[in-house]
C-alpha atoms as a PDB file:
ATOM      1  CA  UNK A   1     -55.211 -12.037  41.176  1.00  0.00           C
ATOM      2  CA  UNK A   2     -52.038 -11.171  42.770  1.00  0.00           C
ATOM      3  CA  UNK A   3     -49.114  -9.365  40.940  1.00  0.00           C
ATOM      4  CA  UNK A   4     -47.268 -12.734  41.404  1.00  0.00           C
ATOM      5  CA  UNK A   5     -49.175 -15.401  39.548  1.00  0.00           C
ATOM      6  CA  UNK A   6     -49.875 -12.363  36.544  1.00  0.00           C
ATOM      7  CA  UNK A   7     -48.426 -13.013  33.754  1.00  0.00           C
ATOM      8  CA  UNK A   8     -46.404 -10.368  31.986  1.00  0.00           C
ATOM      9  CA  UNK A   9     -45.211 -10.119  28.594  1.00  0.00           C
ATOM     10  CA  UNK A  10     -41.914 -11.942  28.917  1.00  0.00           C
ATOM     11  CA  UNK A  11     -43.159 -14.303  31.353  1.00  0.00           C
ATOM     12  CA  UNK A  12     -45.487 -17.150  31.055  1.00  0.00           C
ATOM     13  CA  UNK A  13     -47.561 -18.079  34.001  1.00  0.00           C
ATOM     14  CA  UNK A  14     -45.753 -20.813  34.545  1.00  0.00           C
ATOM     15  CA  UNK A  15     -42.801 -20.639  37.037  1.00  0.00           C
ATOM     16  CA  UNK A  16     -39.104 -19.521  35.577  1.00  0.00           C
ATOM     17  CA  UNK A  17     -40.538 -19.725  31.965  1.00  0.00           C
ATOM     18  CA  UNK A  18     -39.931 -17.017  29.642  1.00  0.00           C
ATOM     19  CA  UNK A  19     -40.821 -16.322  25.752  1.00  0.00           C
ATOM     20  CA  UNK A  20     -37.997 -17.536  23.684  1.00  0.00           C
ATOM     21  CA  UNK A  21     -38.489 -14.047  21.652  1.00  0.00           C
ATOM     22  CA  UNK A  22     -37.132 -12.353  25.454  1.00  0.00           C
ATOM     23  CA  UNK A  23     -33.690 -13.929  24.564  1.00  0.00           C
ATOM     24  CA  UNK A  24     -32.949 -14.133  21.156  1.00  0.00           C
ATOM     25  CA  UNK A  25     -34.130 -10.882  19.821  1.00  0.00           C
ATOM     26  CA  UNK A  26     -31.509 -11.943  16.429  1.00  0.00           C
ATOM     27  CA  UNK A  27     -29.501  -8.470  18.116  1.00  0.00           C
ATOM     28  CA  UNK A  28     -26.365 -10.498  18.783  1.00  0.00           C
ATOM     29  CA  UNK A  29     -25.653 -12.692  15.349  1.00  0.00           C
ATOM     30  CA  UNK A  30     -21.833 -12.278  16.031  1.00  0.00           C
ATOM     31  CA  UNK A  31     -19.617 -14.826  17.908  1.00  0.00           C
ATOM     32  CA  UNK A  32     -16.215 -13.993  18.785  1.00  0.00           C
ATOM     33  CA  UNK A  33     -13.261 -16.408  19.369  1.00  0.00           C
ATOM     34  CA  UNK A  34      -9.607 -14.982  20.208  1.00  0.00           C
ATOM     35  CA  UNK A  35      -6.269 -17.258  20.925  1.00  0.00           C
ATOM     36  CA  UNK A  36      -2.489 -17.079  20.383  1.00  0.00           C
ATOM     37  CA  UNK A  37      -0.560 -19.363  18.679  1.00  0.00           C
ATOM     38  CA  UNK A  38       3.261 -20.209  18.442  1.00  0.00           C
ATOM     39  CA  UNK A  39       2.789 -19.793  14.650  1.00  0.00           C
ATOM     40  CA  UNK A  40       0.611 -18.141  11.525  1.00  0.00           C
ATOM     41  CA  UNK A  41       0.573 -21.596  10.291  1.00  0.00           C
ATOM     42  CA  UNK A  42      -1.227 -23.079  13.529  1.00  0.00           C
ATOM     43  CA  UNK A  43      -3.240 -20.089  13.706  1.00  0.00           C
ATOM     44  CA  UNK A  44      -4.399 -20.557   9.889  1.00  0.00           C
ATOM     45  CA  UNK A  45      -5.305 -24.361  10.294  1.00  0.00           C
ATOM     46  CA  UNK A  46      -7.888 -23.132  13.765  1.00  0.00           C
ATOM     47  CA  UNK A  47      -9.234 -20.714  11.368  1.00  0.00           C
ATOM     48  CA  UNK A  48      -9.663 -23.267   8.431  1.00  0.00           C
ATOM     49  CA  UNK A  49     -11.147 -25.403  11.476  1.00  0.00           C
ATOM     50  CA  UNK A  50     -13.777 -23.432  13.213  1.00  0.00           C
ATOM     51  CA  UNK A  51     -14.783 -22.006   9.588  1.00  0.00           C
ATOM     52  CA  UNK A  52     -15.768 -25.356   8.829  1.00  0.00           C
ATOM     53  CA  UNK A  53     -17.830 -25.677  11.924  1.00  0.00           C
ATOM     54  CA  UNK A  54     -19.234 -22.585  11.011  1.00  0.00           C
ATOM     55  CA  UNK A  55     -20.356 -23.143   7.792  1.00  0.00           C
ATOM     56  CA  UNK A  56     -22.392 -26.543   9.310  1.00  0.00           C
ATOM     57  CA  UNK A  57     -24.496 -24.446  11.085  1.00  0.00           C
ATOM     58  CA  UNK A  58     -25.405 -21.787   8.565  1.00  0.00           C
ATOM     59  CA  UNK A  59     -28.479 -21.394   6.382  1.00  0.00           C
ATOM     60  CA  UNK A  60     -27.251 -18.407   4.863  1.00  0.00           C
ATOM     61  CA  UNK A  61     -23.566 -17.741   4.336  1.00  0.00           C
ATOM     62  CA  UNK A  62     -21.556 -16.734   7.391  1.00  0.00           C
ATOM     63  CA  UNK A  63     -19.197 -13.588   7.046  1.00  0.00           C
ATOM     64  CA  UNK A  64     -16.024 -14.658   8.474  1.00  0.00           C
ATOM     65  CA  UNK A  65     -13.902 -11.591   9.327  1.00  0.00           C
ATOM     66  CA  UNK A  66     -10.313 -13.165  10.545  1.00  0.00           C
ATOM     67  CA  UNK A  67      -7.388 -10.941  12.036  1.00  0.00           C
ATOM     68  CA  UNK A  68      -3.782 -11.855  12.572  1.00  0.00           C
ATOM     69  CA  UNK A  69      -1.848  -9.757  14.574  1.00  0.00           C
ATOM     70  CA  UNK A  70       1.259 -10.449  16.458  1.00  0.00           C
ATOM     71  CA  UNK A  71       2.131 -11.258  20.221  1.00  0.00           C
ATOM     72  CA  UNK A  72       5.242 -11.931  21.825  1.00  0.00           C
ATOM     73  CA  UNK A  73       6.937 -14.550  19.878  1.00  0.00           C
ATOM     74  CA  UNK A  74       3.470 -15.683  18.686  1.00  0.00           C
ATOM     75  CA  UNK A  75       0.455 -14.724  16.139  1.00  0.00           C
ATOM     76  CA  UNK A  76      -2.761 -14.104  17.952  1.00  0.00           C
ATOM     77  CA  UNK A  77      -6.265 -15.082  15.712  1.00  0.00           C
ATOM     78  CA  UNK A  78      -9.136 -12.960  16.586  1.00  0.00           C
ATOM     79  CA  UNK A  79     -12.235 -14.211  14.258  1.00  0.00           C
ATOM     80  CA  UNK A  80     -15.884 -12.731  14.237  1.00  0.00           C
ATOM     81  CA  UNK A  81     -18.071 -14.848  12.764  1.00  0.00           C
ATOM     82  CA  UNK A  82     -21.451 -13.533  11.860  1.00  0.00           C
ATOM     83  CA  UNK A  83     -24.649 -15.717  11.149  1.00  0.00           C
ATOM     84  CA  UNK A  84     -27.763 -14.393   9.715  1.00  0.00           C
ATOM     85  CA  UNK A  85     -29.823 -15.063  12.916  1.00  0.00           C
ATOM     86  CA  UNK A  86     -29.025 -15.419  16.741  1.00  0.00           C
ATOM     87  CA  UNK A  87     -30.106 -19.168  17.039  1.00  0.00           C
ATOM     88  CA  UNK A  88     -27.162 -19.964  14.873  1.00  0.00           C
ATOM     89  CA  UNK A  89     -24.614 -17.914  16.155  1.00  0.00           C
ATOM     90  CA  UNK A  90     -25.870 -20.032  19.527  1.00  0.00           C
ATOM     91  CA  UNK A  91     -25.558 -23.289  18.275  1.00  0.00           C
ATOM     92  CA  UNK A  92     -22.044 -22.654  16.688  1.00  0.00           C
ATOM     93  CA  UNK A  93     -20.844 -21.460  19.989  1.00  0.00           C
ATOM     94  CA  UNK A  94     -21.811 -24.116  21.964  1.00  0.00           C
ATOM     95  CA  UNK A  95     -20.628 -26.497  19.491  1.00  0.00           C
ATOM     96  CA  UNK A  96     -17.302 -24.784  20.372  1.00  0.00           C
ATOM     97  CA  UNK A  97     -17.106 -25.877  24.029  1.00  0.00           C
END
């Protein structure tokens, strides 16, 4: 058997498939999401929004660590939002896009 069609522990013999356990390890449960706003107001109703989405996709609850800090004339909102597993934390960022 050549080295090509062995399969190895993150590969299945099948072409370009790997074991979803390669991926998501659950070693990244944190998404990140950063923006500037004119206002703390504006910058309070994202957070109210995107907690929401976040607390749709948890099983357990999500810790939600906001920051507000200023820049320029504005308020920037910096947000980690960590999820008990990686297959949330996925699913809540691409619900984001």
């Amino acid at each position: 058997m050549s080295d090509l069609n062995k399969p190895r522990a993150t590969e299945t013999a099948a072409c370009c498939c790997v074991d979803v356990g390669t991926i998501m390890d659950n070693s990244d449960c944190t998404a990140s999401w950063s923006r500037v706003f004119a206002s703390r107001e504006e910058a309070e109703a994202m957070l109210a929004s995107l907690s929401a989405k976040a607390h749709q996709v948890e099983s357990e609850p999500c810790f939600i660590a906001p920051r507000f800090l200023p820049d320029g004339d504005g308020v920037r909102l910096d947000v980690d939002f960590t999820f008990c597993c990686q297959a949330e934390t996925l699913i809540f960022q691409l619900g984001l896009r």
